[in-house]
Protein backbone atom coordinates (compact mmCIF):
# COMPACT_ATOMS: atom_id res chain seq x y z
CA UNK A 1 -45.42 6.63 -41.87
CA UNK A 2 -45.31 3.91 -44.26
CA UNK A 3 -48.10 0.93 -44.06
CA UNK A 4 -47.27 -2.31 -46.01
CA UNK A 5 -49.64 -3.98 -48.11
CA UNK A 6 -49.50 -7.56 -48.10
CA UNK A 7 -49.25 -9.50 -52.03
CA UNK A 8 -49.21 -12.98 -51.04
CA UNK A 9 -48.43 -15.74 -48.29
CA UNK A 10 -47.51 -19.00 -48.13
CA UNK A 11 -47.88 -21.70 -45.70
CA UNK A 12 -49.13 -23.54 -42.64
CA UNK A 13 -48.47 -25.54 -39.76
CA UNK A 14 -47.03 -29.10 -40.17
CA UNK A 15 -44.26 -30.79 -41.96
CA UNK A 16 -45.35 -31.17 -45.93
CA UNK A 17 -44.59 -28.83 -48.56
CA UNK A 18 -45.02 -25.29 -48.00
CA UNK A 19 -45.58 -26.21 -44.23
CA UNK A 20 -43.75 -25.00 -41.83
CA UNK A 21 -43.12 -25.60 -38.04
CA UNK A 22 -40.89 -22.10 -36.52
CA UNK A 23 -39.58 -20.55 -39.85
CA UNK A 24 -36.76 -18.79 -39.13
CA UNK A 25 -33.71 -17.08 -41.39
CA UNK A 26 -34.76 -16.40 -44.76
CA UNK A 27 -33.12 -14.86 -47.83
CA UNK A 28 -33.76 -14.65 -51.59
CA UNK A 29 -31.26 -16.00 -54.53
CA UNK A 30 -30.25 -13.58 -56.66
CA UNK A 31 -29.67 -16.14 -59.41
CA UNK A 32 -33.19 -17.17 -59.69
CA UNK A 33 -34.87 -15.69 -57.23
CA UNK A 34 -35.73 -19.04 -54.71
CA UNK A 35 -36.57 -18.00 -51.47
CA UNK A 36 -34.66 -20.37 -49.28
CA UNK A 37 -36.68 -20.82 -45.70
CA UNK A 38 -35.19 -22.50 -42.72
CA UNK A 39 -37.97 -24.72 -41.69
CA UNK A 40 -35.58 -24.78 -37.73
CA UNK A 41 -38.70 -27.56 -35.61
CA UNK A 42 -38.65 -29.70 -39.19
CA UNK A 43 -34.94 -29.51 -39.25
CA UNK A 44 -34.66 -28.71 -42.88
CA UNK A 45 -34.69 -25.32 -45.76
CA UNK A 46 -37.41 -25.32 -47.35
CA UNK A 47 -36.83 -23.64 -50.80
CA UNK A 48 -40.11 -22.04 -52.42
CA UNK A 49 -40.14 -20.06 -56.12
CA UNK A 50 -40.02 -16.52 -56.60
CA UNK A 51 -44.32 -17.19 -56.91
CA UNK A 52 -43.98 -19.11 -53.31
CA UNK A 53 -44.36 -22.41 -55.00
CA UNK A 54 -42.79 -25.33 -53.12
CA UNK A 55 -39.48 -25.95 -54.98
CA UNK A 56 -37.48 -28.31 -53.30
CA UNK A 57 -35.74 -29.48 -49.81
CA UNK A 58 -32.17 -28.48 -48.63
CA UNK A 59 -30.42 -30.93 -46.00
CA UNK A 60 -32.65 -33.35 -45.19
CA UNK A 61 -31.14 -35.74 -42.21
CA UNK A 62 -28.52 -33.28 -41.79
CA UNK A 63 -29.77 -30.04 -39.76
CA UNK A 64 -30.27 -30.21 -36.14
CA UNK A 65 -31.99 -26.58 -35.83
CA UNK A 66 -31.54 -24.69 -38.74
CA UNK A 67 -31.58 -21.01 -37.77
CA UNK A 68 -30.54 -18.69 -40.93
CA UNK A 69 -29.62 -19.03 -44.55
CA UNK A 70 -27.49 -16.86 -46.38
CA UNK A 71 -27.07 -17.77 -50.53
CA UNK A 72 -24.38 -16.24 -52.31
CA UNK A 73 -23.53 -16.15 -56.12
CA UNK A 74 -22.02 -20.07 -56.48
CA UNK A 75 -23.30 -21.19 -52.37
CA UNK A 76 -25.88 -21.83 -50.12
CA UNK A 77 -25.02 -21.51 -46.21
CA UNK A 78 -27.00 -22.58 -43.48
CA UNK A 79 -26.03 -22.16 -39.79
CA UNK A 80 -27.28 -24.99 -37.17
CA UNK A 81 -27.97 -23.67 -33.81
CA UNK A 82 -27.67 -26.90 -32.32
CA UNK A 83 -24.19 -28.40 -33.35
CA UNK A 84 -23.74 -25.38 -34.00
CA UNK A 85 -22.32 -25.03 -37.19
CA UNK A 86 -22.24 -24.04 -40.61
CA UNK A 87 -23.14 -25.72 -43.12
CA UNK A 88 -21.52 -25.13 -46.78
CA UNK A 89 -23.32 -26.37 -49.94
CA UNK A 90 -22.22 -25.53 -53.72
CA UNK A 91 -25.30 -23.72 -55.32
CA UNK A 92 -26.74 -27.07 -56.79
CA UNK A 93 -27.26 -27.81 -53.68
CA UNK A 94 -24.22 -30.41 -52.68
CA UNK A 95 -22.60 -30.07 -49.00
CA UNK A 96 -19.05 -29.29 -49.92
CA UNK A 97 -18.02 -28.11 -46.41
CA UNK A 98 -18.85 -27.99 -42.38
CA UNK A 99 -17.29 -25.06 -40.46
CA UNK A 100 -17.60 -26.07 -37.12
CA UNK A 101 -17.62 -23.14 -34.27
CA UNK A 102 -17.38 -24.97 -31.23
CA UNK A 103 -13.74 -24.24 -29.50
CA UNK A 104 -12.54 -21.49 -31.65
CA UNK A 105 -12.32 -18.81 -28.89
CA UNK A 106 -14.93 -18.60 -26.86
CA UNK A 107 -17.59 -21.46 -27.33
CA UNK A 108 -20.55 -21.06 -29.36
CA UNK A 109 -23.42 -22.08 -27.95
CA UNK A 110 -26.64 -20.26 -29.40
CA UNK A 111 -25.44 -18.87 -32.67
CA UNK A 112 -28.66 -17.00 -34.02
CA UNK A 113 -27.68 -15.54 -37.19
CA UNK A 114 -25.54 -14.29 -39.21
CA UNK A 115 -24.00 -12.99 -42.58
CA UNK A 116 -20.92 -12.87 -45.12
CA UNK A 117 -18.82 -9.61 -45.38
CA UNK A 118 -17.16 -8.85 -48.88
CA UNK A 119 -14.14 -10.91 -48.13
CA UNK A 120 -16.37 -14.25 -47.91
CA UNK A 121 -15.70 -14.34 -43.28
CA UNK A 122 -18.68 -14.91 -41.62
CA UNK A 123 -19.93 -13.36 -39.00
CA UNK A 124 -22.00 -14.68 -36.51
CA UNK A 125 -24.22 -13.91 -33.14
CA UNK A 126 -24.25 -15.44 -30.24
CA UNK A 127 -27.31 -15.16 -27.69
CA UNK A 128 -26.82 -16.70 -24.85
CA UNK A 129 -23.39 -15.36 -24.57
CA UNK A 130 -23.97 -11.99 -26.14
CA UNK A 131 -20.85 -12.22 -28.77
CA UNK A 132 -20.52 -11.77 -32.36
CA UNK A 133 -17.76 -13.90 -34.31
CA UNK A 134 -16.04 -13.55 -37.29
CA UNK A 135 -14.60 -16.92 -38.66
CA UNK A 136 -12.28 -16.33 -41.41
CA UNK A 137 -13.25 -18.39 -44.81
């Protein structure tokens, strides 16, 4: 049995830096090693240093409820489970691109998460109609 010893921890309730309201997906650059956090009740990713120091904001005015965050190499995605929909930035952080799920095959209508096989698809869950998508890149 293995026990886990906690190193550090960051945050709080509320909507300033650092603060979070229902953090959901997570997941760790491998360029720099940001921690990219979506904040889903503030609508927004949160993206903290590799010491959890508040770094910056991704998508402000654009998320409805961000639910995961995947980055890659040269992107950042970010899936909204309201829209729902992907959302495609470069890795400075610009929104190059919106893959929208919505009447490709079934409907989405809860995505939850999701992640990026070696051939850049994605693949996706869906809750509330227990399916898992791949969208081709």
């Amino acid at each position: 049995e293995l026990e886990g010893k906690l190193i550090k921890s960051v945050g709080s309730e509320g909507n300033g830096e650092a603060q979070f309201d229902y953090p959901h997906g997570l997941d760790v650059s491998d360029r720099n090693r940001n921690i990219y956090v979506c904040d889903y009740n503030n609508k927004r990713v949160q993206i903290l240093t590799e010491e959890l120091q508040f770094h910056s904001i991704l998508g402000v005015g654009l998320f409805a409820f961000p639910c995961d965050v995947k980055v890659t190499r040269d992107r950042v995605l970010v899936l909204d489970q309201s829209d729902p929909c992907m959302f495609i930035f470069s890795s400075e952080h610009t929104l190059t691109n919106r893959l929208i799920s919505r009447g490709v095959g079934k409907q989405t209508n809860n995505p939850y998460c999701f992640d990026i096989d070696r051939d850049y698809n994605f693949i996706m869950t869906d809750y509330s109609i227990h399916c898992v998508y791949v969208f081709k890149n």
